[in-house]
PDB file of N, CA and C in Angstrom:
ATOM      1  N   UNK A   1       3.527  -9.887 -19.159  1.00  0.00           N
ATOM      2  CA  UNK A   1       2.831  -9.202 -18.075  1.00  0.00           C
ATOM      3  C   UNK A   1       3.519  -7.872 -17.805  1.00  0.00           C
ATOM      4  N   UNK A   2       2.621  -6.880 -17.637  1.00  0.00           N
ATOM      5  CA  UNK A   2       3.319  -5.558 -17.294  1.00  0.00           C
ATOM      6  C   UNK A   2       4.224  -5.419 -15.893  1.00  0.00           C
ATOM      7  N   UNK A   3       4.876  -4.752 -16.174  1.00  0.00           N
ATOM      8  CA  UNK A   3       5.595  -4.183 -14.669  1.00  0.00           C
ATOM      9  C   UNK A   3       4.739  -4.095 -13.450  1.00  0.00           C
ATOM     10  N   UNK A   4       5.515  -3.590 -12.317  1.00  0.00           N
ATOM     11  CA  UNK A   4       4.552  -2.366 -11.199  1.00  0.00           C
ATOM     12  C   UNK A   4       3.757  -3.339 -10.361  1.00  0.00           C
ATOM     13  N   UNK A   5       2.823  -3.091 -10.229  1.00  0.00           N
ATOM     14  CA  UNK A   5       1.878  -3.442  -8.865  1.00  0.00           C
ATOM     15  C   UNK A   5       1.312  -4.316  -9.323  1.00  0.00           C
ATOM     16  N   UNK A   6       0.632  -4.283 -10.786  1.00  0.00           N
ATOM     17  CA  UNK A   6      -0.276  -5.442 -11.668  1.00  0.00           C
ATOM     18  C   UNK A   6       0.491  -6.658 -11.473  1.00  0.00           C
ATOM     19  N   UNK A   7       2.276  -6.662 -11.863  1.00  0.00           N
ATOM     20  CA  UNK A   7       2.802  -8.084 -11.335  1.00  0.00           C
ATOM     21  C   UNK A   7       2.826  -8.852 -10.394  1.00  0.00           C
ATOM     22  N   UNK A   8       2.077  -8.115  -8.983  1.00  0.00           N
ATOM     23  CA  UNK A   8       1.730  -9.215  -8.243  1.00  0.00           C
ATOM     24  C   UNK A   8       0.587 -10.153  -7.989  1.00  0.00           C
ATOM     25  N   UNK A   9       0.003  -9.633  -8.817  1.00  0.00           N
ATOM     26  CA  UNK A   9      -0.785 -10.323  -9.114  1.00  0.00           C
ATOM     27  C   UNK A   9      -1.007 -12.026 -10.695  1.00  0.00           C
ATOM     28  N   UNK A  10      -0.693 -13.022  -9.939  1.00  0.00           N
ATOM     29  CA  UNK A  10      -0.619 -14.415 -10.929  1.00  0.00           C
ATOM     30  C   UNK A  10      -1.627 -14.277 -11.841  1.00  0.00           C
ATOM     31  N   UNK A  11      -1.455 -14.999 -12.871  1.00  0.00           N
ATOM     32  CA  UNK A  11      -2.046 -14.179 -14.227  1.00  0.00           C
ATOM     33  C   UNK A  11      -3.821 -15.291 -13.643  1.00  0.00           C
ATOM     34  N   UNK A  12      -3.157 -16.573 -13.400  1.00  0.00           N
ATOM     35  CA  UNK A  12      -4.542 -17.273 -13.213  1.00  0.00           C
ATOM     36  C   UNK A  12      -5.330 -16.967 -12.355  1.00  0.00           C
ATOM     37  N   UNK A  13      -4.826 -16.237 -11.260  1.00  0.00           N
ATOM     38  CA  UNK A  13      -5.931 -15.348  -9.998  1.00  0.00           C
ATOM     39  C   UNK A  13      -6.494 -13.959 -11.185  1.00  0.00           C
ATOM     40  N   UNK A  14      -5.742 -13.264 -11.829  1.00  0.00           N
ATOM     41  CA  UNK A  14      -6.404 -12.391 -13.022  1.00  0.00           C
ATOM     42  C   UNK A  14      -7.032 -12.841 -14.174  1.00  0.00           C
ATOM     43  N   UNK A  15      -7.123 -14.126 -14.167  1.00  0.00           N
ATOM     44  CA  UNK A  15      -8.541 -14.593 -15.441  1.00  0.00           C
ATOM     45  C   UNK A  15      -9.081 -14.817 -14.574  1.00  0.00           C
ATOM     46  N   UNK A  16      -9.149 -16.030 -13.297  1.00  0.00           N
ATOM     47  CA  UNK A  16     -10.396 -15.542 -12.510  1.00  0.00           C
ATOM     48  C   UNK A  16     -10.871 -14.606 -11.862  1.00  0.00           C
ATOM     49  N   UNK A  17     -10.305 -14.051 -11.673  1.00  0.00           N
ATOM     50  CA  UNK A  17     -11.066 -11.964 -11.182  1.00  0.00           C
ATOM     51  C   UNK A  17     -11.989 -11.608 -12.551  1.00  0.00           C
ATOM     52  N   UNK A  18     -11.445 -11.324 -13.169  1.00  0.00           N
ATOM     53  CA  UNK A  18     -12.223 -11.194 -14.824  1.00  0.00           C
ATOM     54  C   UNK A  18     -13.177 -12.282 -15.081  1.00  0.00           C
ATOM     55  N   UNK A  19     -13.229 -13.551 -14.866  1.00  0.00           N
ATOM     56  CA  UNK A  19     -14.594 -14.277 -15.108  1.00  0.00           C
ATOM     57  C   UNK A  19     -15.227 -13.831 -14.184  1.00  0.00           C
ATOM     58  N   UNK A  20     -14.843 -13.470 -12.676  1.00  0.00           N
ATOM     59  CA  UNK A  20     -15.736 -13.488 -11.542  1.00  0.00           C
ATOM     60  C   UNK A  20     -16.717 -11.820 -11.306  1.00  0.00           C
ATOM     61  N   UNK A  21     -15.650 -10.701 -12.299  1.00  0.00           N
ATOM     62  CA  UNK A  21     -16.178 -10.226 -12.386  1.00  0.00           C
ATOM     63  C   UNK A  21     -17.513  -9.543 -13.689  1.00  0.00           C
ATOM     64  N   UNK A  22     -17.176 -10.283 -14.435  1.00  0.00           N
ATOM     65  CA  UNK A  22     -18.153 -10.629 -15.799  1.00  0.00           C
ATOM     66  C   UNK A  22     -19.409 -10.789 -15.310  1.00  0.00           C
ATOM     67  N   UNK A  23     -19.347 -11.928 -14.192  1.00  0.00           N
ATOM     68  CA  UNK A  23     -20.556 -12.633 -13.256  1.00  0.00           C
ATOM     69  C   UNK A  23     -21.150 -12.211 -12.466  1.00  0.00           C
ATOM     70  N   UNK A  24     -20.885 -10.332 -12.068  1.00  0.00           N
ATOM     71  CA  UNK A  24     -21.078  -9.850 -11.280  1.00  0.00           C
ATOM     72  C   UNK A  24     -20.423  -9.193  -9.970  1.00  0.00           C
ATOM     73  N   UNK A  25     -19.359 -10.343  -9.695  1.00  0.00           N
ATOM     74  CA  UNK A  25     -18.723  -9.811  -8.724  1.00  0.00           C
ATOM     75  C   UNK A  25     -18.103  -8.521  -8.752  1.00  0.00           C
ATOM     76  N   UNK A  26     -17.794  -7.503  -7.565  1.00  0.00           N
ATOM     77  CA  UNK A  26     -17.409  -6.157  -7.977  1.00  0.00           C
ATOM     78  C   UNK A  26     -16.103  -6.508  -7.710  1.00  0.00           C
ATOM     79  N   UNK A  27     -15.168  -5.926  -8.128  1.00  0.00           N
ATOM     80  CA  UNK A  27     -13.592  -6.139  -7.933  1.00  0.00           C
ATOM     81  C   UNK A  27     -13.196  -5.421  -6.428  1.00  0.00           C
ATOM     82  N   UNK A  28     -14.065  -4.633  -5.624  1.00  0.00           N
ATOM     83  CA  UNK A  28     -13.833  -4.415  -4.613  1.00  0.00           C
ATOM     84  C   UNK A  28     -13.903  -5.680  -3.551  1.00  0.00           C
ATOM     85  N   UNK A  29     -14.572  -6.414  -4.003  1.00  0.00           N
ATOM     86  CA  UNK A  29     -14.849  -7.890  -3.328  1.00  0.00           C
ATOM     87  C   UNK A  29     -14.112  -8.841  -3.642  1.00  0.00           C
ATOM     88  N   UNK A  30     -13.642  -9.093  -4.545  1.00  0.00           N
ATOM     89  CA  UNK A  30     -12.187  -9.494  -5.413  1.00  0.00           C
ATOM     90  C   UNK A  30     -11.233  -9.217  -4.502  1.00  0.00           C
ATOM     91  N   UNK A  31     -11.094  -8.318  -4.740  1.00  0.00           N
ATOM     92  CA  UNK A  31      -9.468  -7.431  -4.071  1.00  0.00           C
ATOM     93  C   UNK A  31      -9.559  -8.196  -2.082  1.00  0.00           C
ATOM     94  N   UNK A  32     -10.476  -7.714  -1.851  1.00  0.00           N
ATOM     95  CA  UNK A  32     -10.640  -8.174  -0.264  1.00  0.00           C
ATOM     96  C   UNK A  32     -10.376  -9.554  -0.074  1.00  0.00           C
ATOM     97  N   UNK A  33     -10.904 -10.254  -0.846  1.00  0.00           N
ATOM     98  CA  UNK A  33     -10.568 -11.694  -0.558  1.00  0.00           C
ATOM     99  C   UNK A  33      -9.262 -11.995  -1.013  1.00  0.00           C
ATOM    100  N   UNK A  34      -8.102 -11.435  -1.891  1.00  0.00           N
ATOM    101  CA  UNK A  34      -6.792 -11.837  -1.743  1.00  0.00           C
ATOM    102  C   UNK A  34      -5.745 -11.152  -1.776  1.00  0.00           C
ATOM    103  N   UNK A  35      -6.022  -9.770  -1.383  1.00  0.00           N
ATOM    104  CA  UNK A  35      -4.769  -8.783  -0.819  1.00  0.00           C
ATOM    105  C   UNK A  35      -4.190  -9.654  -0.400  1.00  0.00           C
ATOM    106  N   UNK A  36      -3.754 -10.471   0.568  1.00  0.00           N
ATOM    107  CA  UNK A  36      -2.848 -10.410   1.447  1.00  0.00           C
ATOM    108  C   UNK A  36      -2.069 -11.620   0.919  1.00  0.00           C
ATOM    109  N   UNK A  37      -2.768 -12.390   0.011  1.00  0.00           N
ATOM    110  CA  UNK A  37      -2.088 -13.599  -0.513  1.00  0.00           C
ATOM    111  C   UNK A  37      -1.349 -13.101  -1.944  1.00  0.00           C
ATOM    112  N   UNK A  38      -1.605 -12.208  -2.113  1.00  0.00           N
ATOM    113  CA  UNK A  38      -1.236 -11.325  -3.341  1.00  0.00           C
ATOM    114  C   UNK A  38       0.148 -10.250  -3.711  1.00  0.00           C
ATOM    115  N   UNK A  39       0.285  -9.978  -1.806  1.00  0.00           N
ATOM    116  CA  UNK A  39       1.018  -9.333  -1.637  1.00  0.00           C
ATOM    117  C   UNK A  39       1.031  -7.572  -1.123  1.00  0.00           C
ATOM    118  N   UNK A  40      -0.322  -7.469  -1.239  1.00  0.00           N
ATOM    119  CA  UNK A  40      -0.434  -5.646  -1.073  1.00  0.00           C
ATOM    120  C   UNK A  40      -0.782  -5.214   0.419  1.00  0.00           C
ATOM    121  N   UNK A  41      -0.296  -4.245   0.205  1.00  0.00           N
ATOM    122  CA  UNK A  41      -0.196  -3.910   1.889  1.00  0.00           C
ATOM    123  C   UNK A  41      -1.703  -3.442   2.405  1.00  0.00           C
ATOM    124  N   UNK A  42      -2.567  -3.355   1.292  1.00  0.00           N
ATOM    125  CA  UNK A  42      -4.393  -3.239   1.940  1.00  0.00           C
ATOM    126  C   UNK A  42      -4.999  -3.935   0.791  1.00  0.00           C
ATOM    127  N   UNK A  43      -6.331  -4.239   0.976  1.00  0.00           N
ATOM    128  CA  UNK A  43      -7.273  -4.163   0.165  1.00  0.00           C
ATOM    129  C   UNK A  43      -7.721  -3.006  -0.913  1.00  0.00           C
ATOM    130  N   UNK A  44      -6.979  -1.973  -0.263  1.00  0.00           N
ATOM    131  CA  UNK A  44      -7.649  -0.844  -1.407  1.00  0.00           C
ATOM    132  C   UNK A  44      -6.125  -0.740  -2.387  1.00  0.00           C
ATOM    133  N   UNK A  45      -5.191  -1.142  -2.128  1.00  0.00           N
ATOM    134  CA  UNK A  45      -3.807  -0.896  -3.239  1.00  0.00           C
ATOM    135  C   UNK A  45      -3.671  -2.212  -4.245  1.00  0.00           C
ATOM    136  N   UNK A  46      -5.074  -3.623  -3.430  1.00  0.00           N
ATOM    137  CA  UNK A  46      -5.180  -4.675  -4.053  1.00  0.00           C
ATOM    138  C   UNK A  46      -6.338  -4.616  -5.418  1.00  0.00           C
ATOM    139  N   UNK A  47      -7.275  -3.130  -4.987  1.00  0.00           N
ATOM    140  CA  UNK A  47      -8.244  -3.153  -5.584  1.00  0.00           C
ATOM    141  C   UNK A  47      -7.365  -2.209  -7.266  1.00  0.00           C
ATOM    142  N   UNK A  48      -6.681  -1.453  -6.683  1.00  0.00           N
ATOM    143  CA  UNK A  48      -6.141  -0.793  -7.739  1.00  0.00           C
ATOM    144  C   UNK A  48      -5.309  -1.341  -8.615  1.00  0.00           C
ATOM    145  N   UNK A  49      -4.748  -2.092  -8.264  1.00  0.00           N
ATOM    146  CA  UNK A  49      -3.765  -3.057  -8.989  1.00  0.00           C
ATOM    147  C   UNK A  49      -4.460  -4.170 -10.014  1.00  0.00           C
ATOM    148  N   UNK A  50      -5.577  -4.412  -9.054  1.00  0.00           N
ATOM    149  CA  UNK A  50      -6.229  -5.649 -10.099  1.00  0.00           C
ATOM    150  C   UNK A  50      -7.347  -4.713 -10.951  1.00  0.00           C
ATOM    151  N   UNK A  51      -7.624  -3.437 -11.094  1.00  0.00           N
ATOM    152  CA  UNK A  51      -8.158  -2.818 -11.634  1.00  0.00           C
ATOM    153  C   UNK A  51      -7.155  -2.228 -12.953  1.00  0.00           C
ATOM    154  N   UNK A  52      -6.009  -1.660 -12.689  1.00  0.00           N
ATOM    155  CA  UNK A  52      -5.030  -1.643 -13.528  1.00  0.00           C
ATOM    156  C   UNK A  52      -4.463  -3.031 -14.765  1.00  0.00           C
ATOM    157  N   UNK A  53      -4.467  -3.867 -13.809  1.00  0.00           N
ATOM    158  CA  UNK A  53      -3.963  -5.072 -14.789  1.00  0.00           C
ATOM    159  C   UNK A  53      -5.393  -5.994 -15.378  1.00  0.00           C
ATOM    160  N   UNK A  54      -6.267  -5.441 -15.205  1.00  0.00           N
ATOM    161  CA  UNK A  54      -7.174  -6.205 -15.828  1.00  0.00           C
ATOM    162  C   UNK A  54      -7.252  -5.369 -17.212  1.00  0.00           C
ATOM    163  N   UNK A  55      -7.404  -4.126 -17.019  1.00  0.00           N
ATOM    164  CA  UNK A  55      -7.303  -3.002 -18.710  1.00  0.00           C
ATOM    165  C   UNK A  55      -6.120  -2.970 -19.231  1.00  0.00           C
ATOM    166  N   UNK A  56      -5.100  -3.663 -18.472  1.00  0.00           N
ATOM    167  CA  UNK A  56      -3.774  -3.922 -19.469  1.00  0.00           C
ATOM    168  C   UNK A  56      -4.094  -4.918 -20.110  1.00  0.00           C
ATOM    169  N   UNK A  57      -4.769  -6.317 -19.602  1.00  0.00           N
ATOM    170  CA  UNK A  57      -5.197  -7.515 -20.744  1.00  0.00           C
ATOM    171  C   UNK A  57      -6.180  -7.297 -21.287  1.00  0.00           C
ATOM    172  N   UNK A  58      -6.907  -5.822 -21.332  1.00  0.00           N
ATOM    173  CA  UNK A  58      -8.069  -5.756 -22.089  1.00  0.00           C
ATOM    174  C   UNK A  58      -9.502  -6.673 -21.560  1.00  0.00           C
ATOM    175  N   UNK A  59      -9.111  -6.853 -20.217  1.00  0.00           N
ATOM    176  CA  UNK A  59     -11.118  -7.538 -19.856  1.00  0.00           C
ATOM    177  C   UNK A  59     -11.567  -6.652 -19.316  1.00  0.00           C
ATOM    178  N   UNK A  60     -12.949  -6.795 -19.480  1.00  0.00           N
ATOM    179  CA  UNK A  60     -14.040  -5.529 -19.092  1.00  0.00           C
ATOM    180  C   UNK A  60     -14.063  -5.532 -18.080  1.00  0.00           C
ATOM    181  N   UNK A  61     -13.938  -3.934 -17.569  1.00  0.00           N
ATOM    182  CA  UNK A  61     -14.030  -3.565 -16.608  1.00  0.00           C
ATOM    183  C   UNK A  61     -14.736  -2.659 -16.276  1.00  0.00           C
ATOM    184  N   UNK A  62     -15.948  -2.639 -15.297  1.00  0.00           N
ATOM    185  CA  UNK A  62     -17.145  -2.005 -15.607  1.00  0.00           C
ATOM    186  C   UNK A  62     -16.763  -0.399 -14.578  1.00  0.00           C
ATOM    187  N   UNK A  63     -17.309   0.826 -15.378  1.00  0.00           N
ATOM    188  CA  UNK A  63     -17.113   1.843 -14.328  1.00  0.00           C
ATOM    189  C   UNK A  63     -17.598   2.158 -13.258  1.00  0.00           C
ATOM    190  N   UNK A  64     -17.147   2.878 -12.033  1.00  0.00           N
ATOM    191  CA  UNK A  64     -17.507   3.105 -10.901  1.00  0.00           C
ATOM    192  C   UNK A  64     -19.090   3.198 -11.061  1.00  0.00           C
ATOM    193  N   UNK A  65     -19.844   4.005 -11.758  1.00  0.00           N
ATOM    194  CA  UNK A  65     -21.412   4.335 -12.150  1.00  0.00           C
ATOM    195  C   UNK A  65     -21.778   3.013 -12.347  1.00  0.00           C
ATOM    196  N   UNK A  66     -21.395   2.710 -13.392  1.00  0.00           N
ATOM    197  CA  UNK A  66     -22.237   0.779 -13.596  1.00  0.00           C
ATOM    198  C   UNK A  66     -21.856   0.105 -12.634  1.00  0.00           C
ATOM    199  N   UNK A  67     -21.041   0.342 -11.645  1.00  0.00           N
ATOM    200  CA  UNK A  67     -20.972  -0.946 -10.624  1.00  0.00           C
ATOM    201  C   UNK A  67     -21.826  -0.523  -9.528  1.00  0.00           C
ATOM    202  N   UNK A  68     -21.320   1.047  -9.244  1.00  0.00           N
ATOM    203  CA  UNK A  68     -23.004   1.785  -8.707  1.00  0.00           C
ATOM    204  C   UNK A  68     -24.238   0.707  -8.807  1.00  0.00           C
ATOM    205  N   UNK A  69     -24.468   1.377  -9.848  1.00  0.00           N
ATOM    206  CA  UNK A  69     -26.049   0.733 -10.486  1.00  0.00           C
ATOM    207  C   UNK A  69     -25.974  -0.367  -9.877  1.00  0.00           C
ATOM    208  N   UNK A  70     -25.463  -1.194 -10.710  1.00  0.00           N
ATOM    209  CA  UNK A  70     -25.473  -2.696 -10.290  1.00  0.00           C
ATOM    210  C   UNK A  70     -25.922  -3.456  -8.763  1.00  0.00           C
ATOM    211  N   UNK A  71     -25.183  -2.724  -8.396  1.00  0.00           N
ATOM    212  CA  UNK A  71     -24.975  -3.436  -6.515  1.00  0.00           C
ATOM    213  C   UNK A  71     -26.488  -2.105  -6.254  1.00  0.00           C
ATOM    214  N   UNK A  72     -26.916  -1.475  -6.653  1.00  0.00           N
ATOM    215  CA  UNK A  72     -28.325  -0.470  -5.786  1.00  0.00           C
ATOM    216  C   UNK A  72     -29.363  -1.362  -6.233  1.00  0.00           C
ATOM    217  N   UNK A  73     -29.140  -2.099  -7.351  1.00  0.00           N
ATOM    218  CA  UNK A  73     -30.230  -2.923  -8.103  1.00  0.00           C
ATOM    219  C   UNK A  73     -30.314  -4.197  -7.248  1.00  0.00           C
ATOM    220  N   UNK A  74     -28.937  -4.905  -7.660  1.00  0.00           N
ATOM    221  CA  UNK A  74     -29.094  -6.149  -7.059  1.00  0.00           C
ATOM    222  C   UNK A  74     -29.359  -6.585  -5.505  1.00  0.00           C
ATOM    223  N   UNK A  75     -28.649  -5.358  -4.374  1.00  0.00           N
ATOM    224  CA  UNK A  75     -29.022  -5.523  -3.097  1.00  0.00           C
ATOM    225  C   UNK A  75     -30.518  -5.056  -2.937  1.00  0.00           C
ATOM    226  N   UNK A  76     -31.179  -4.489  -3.315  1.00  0.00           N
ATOM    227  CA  UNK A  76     -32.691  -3.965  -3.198  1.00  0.00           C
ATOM    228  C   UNK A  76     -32.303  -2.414  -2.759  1.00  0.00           C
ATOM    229  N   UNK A  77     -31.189  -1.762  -2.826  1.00  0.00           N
ATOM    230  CA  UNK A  77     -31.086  -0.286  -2.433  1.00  0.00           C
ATOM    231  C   UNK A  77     -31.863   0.454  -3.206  1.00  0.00           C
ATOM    232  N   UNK A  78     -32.708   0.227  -4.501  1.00  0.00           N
ATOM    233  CA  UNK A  78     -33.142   1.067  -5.204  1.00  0.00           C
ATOM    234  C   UNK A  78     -34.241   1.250  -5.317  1.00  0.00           C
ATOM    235  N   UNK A  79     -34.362   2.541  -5.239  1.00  0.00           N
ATOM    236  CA  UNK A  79     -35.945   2.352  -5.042  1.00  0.00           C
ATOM    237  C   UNK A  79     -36.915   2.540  -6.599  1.00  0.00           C
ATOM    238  N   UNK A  80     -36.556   1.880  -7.520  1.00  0.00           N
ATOM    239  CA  UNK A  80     -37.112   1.449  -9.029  1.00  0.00           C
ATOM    240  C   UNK A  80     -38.358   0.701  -8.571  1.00  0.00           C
ATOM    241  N   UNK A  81     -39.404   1.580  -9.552  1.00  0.00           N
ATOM    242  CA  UNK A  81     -41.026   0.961  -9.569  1.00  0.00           C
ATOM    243  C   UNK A  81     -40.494  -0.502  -9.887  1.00  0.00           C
ATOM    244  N   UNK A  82     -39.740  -1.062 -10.203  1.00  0.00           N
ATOM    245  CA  UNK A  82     -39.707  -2.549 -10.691  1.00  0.00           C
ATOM    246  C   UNK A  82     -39.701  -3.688  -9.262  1.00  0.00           C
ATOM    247  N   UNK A  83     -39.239  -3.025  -8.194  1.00  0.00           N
ATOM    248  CA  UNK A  83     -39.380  -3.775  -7.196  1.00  0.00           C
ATOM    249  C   UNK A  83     -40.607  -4.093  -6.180  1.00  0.00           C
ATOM    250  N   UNK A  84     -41.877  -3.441  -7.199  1.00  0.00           N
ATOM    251  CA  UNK A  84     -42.745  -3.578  -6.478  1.00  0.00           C
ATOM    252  C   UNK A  84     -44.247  -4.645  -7.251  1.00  0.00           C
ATOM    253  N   UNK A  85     -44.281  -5.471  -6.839  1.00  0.00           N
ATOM    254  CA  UNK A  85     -44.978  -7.022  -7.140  1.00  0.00           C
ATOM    255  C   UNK A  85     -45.815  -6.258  -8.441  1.00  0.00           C
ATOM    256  N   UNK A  86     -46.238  -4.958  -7.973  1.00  0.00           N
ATOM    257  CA  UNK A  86     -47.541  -4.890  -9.221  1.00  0.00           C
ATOM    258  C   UNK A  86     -46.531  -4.334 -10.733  1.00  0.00           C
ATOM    259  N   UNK A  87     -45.737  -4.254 -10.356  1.00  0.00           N
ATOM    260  CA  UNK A  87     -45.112  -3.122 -11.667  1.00  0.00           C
ATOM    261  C   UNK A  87     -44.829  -4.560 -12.895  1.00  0.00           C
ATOM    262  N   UNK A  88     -44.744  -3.969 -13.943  1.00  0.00           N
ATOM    263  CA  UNK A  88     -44.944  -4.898 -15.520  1.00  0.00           C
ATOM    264  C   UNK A  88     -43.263  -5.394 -15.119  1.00  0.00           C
ATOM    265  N   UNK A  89     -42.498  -4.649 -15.026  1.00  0.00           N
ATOM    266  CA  UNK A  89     -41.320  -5.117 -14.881  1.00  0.00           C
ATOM    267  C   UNK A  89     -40.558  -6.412 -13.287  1.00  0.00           C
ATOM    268  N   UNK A  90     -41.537  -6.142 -12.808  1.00  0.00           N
ATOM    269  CA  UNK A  90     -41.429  -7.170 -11.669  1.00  0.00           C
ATOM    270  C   UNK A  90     -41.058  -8.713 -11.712  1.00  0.00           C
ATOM    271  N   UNK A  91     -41.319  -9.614 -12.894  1.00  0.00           N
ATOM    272  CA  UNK A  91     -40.852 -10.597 -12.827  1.00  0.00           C
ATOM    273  C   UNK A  91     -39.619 -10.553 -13.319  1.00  0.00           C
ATOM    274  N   UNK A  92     -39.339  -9.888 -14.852  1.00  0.00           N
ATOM    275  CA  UNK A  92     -37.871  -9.544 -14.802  1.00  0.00           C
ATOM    276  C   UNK A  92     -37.203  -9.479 -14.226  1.00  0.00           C
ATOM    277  N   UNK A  93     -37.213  -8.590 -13.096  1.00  0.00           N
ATOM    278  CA  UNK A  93     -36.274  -8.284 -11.732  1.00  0.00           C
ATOM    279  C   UNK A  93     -35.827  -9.534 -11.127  1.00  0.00           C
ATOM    280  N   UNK A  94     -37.353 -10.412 -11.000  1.00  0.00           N
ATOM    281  CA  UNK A  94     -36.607 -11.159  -9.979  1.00  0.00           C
ATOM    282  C   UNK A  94     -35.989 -12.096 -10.829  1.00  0.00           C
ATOM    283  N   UNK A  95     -36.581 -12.616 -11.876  1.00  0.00           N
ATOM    284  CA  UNK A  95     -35.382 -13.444 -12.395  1.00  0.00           C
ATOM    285  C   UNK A  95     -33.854 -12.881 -12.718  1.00  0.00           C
ATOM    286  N   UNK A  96     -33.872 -11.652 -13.007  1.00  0.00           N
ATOM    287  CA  UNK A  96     -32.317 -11.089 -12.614  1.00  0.00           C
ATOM    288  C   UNK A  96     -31.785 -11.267 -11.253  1.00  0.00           C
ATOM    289  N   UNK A  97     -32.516 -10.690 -10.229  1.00  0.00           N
ATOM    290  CA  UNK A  97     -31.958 -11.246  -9.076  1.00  0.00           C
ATOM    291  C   UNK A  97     -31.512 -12.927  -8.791  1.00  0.00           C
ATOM    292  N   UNK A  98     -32.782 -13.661  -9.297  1.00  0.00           N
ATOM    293  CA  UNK A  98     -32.269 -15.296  -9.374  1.00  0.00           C
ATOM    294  C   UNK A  98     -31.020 -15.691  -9.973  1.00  0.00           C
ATOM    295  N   UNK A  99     -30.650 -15.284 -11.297  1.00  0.00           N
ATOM    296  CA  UNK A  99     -29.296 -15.093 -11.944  1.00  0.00           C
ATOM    297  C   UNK A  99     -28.319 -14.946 -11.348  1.00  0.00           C
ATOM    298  N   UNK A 100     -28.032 -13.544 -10.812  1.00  0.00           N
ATOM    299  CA  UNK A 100     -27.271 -13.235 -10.143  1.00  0.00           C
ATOM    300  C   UNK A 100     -26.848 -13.543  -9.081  1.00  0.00           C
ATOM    301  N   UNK A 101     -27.396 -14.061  -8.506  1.00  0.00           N
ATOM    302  CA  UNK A 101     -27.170 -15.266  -7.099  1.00  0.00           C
ATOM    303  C   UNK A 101     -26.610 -16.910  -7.435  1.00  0.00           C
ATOM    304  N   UNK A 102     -27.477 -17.257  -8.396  1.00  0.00           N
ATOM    305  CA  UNK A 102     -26.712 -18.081  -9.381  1.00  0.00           C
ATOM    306  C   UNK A 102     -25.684 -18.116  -9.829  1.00  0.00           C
ATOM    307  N   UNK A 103     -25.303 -17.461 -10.226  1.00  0.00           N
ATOM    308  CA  UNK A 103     -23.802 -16.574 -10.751  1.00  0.00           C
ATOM    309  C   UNK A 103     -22.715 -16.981  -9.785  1.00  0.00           C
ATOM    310  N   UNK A 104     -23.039 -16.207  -8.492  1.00  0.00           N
ATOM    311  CA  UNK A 104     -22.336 -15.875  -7.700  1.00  0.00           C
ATOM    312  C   UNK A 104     -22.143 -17.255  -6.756  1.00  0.00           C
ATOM    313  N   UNK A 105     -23.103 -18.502  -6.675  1.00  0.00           N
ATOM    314  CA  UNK A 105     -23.016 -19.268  -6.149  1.00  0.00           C
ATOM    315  C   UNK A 105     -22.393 -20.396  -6.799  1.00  0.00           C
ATOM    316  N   UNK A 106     -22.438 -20.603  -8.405  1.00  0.00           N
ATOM    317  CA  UNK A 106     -21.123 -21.084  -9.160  1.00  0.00           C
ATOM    318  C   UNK A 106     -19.942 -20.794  -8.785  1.00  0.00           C
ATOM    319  N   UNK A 107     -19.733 -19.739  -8.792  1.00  0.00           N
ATOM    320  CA  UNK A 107     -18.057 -18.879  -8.804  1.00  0.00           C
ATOM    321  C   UNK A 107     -17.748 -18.791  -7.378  1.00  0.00           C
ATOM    322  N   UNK A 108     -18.186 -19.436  -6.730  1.00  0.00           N
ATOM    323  CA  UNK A 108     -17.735 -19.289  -4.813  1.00  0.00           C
ATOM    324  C   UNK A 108     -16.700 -21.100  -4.903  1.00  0.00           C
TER     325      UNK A 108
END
């Protein structure tokens, strides 16, 4: 395990951050739920750390833009013809949305 800030973080809380975030979860939501058991003096020095040591073990880590996307899609922030009942892409959506709630209701 590397040095620095990434070491406070236990390697088995960092494979599950990395499955949880595979599944969707954003690592900003990650980080919030165990700064403090982790050791960092906020949520945002928890978010950087587990953002750092996840590209030291090489798991994907999606960029600020794709996590963008992601969360404008999945909360309904976006305003994409797909969210509207008549558009061709409309059932897609929602079974992505079904997924993703799925996802997220495994990994809780």
């Amino acid at each position: 395990m590397p040095r620095g800030a990434e070491y406070l973080i236990p390697l088995a809380d960092l494979l599950d951050a990395a499955e949880k975030h595979e599944r969707g979860w954003s690592l900003r939501s990650i980080a919030r739920l165990h700064w403090k058991r982790w050791g960092y003096a906020s949520d945002k020095s928890a978010l950087e750390g587990l953002r750092r040591a996840l590209r030291v073990i090489d798991a994907p880590v999606r960029d600020r833009l794709a996590a963008t996307r992601l969360a404008s899609t999945m909360h309904g922030n976006s305003a994409r013809a797909a969210h509207q009942p008549g558009h061709p892409d409309h059932a897609r959506f929602l079974a992505h949305r079904a997924m993703v709630r799925r996802n997220k209701q495994a990994g809780s």
